[in-house]
Protein backbone atom coordinates (compact mmCIF):
# COMPACT_ATOMS: atom_id res chain seq x y z
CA UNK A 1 71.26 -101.94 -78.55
CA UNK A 2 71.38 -104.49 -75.65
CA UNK A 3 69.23 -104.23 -73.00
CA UNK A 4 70.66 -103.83 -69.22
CA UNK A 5 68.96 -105.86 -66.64
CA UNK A 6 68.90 -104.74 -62.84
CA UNK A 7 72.22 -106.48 -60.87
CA UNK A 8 70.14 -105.40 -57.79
CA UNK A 9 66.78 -107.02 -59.21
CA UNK A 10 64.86 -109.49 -57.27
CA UNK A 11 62.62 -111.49 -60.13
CA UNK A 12 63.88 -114.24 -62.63
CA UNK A 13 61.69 -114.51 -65.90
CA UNK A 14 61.43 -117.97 -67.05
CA UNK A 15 60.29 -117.82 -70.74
CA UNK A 16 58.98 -121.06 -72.45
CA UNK A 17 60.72 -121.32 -76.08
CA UNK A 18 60.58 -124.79 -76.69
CA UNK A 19 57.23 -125.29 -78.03
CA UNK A 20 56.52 -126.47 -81.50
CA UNK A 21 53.31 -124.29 -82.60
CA UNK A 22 51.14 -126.69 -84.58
CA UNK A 23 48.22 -125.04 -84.70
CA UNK A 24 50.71 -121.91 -86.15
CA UNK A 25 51.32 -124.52 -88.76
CA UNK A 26 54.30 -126.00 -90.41
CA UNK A 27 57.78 -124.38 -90.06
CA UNK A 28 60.42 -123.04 -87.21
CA UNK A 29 59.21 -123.83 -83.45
CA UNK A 30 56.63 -121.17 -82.49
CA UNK A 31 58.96 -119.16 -80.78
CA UNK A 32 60.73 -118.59 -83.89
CA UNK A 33 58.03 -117.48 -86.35
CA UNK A 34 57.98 -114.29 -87.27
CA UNK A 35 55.78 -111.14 -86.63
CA UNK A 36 56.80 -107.82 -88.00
CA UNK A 37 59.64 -108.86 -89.30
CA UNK A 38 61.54 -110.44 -85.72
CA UNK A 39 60.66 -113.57 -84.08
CA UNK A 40 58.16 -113.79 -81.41
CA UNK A 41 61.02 -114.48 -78.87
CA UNK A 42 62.79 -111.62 -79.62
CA UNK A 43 59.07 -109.19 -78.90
CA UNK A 44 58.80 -111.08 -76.15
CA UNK A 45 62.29 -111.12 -74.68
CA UNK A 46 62.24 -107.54 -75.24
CA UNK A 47 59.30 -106.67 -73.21
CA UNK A 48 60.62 -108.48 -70.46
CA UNK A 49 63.91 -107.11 -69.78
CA UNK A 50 62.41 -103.23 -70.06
CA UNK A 51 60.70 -104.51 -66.22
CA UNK A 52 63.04 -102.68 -63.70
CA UNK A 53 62.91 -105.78 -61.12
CA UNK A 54 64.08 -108.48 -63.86
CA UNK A 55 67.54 -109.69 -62.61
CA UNK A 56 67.52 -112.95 -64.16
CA UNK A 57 66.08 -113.86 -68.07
CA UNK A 58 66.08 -118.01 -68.68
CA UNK A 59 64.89 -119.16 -71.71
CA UNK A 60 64.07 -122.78 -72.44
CA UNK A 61 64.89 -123.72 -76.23
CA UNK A 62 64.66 -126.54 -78.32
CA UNK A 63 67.50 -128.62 -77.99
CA UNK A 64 68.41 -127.69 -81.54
CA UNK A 65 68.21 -124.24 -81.57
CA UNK A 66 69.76 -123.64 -78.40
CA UNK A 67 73.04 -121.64 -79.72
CA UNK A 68 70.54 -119.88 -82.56
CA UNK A 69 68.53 -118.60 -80.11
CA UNK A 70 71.83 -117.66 -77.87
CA UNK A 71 73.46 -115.69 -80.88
CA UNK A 72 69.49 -114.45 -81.42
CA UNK A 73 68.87 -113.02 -78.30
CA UNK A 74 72.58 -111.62 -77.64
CA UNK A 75 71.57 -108.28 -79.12
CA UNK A 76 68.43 -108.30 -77.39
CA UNK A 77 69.25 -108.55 -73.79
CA UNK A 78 71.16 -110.53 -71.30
CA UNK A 79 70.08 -114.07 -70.83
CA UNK A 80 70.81 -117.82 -70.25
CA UNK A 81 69.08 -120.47 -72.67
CA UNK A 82 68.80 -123.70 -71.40
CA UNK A 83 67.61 -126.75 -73.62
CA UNK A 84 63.91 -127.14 -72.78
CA UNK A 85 62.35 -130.60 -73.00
CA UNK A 86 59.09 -132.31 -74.31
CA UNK A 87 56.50 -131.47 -72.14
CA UNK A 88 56.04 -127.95 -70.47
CA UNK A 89 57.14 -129.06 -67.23
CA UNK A 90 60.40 -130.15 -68.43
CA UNK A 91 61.02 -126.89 -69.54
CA UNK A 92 60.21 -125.07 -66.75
CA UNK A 93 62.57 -127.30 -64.68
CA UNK A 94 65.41 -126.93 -66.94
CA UNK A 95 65.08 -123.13 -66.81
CA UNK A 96 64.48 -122.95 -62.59
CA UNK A 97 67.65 -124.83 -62.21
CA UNK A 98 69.54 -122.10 -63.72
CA UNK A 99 67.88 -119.32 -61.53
CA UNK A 100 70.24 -119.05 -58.09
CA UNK A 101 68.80 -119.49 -54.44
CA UNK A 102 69.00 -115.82 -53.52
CA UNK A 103 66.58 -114.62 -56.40
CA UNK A 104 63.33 -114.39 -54.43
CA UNK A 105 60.43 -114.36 -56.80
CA UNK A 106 60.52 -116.04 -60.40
CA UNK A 107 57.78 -115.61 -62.82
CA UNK A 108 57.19 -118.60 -65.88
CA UNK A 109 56.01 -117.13 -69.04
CA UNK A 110 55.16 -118.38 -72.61
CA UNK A 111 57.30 -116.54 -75.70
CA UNK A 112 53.85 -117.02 -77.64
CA UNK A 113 52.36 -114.03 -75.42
CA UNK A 114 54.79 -111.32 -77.53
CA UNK A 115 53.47 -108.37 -76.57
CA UNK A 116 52.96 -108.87 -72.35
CA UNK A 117 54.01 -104.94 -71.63
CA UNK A 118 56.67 -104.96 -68.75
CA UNK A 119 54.00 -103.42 -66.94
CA UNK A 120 52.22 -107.00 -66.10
CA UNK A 121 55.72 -108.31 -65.54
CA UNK A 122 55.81 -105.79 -62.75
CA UNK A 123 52.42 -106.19 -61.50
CA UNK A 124 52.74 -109.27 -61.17
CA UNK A 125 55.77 -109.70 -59.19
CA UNK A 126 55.24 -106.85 -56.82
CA UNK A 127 52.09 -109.01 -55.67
CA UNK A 128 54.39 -111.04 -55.27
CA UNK A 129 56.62 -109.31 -53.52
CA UNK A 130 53.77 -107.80 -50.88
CA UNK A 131 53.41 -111.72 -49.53
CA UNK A 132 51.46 -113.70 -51.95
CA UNK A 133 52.83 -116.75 -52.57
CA UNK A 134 51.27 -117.70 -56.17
CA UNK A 135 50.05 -114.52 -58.50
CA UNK A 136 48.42 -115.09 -61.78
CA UNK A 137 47.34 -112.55 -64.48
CA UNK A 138 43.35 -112.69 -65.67
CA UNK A 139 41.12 -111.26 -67.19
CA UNK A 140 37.00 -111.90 -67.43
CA UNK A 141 35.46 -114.14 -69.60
CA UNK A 142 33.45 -112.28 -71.92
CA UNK A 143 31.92 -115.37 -74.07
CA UNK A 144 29.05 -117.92 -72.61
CA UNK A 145 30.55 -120.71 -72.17
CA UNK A 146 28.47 -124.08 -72.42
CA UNK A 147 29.14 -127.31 -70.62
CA UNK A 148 28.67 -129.92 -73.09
CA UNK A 149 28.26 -133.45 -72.88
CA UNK A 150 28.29 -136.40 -75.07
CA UNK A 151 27.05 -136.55 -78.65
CA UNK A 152 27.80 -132.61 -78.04
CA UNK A 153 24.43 -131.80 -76.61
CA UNK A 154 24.66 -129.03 -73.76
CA UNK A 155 24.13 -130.02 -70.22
CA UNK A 156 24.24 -126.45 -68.79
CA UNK A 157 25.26 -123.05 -69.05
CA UNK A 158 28.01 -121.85 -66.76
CA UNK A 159 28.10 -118.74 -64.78
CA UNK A 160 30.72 -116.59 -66.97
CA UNK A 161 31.03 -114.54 -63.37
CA UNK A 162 33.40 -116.44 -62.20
CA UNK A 163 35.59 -117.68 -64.73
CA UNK A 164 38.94 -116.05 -65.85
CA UNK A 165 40.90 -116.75 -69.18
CA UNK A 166 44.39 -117.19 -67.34
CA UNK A 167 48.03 -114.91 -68.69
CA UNK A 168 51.39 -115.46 -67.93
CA UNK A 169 54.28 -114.16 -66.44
CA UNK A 170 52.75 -116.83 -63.94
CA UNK A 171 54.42 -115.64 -60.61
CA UNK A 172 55.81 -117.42 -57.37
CA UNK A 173 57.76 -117.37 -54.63
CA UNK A 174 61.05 -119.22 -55.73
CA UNK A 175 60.94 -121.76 -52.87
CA UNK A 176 56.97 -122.72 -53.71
CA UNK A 177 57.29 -122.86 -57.25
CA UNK A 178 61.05 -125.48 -56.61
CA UNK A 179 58.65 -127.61 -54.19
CA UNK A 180 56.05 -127.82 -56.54
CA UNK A 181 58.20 -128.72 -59.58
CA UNK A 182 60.18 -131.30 -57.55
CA UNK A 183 56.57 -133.00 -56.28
CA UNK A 184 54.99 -132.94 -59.97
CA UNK A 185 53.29 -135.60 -61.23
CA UNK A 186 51.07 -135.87 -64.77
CA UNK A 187 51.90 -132.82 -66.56
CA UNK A 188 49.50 -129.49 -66.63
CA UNK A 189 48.75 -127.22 -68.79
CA UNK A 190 50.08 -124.44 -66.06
CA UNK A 191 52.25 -123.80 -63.11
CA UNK A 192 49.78 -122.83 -61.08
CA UNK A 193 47.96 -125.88 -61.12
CA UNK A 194 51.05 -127.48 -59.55
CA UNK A 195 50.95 -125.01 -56.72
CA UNK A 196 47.33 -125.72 -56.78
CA UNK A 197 47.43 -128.86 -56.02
CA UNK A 198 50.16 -128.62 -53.50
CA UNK A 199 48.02 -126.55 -51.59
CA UNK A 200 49.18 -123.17 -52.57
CA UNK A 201 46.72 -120.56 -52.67
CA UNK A 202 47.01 -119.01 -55.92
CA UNK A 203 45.55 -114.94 -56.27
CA UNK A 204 44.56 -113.36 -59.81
CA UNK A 205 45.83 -109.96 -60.66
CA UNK A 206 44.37 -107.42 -63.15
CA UNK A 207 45.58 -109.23 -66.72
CA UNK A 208 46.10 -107.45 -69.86
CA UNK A 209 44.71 -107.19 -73.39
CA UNK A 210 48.19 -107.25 -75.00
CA UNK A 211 49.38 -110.38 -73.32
CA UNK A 212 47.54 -112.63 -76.10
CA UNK A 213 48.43 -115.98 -76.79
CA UNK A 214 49.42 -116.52 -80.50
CA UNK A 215 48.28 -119.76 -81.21
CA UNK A 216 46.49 -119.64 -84.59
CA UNK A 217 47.85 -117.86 -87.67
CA UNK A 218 45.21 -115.20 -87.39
CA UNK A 219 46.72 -114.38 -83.97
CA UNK A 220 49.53 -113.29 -85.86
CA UNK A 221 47.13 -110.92 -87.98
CA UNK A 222 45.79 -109.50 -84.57
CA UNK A 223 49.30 -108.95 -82.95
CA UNK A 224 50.69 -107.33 -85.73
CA UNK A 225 47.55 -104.94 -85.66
CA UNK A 226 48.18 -103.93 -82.35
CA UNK A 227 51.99 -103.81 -82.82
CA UNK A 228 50.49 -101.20 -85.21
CA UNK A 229 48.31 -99.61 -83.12
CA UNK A 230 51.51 -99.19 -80.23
């Protein structure tokens, strides 16, 4: 069954498909490999549209896959793919220009992140929505973390305090994240380091456990455990 998404919404959902994944190893691009049974995409596609403000879903494909991923997704929800391009940026400009002017806040995520619950996708843009114009999902860093120098001998320990390992739906007001894509200069690993260093203050929200990255084959093994677990 096809999911409906809100005609009176107010958010756009950029979601990053155009990755290769090869530290998933060699195969499909990332956003096609499989968990459970159904590619990542599809999880993470699914999550998204269940979020009652989602108007608008963009995904950024590979240039080659862009009508699989259309005929893919058709049973899934509602959405526009785009052909994303080599660097994240690319992508994420590619999908924007698809979102129209009158859709207020637009959130960038990454397919890898399967399992975000709509719940973050709505946490996120209701900050948002309350004034902020640059909201990111976090959550603490639990490890030590060691700044190391070279020959790989430590220099320091840093203070875990006030660290956070960064999510996405990354969210924005549509008219800061457009400046900030049509200023950009050496690609980042993030769109909030654009608006970063635009200017923008950027605020952390609560992040979530589920809203791992799958990266590394034994990601898979840990999403499908908690796809268990759900």
């Amino acid at each position: 069954m096809t999911a409906q998404l809100n005609p009176h919404g107010d958010v756009a959902v950029l979601v990053l498909a155009a990755g290769a994944g090869v530290r998933l190893g060699p195969g499909v691009p990332k956003a096609l490999r499989l968990l459970a049974g159904e590619p990542l995409l599809v999880h993470a596609i699914r999550r998204v549209a269940a979020a009652p403000s989602v108007r608008l879903i963009v995904v950024a494909a590979p240039v080659a896959d862009v009508p699989g991923v259309r005929a893919l997704l058709a049973p899934v929800a509602p959405v526009v793919v785009v052909a994303g391009g080599a660097e994240r940026q690319q992508s994420v400009a590619a999908a924007l220009a698809a979102v129209p002017e009158d859709v207020g806040i637009v959130l960038v995520h990454d397919s890898a992140r399967a399992l975000t619950p709509p719940e973050l996708v709505e946490s996120v843009a209701a900050a948002v929505r309350g004034g902020l114009p640059a909201v990111i999902p976090a959550l603490p860093v639990v490890d030590t973390v060691k700044e190391v120098g070279p020959q790989d001998r430590v220099l320091g320990t840093v203070d875990r305090s006030v660290l956070r390992a960064v999510q996405t739906p990354q969210g924005f007001r549509h008219d800061v994240l457009a400046a900030a894509h049509a200023t950009a200069g050496d690609p980042l690993t993030d769109d909030a380091g654009l608006v970063e260093k635009a200017g923008i203050a950027v605020t952390c929200v609560p992040g979530s456990e589920l809203a791992l990255k799958i990266t590394r084959p034994l990601d898979l093994v840990l999403a499908e455990a908690l796809l268990g677990v759900r």
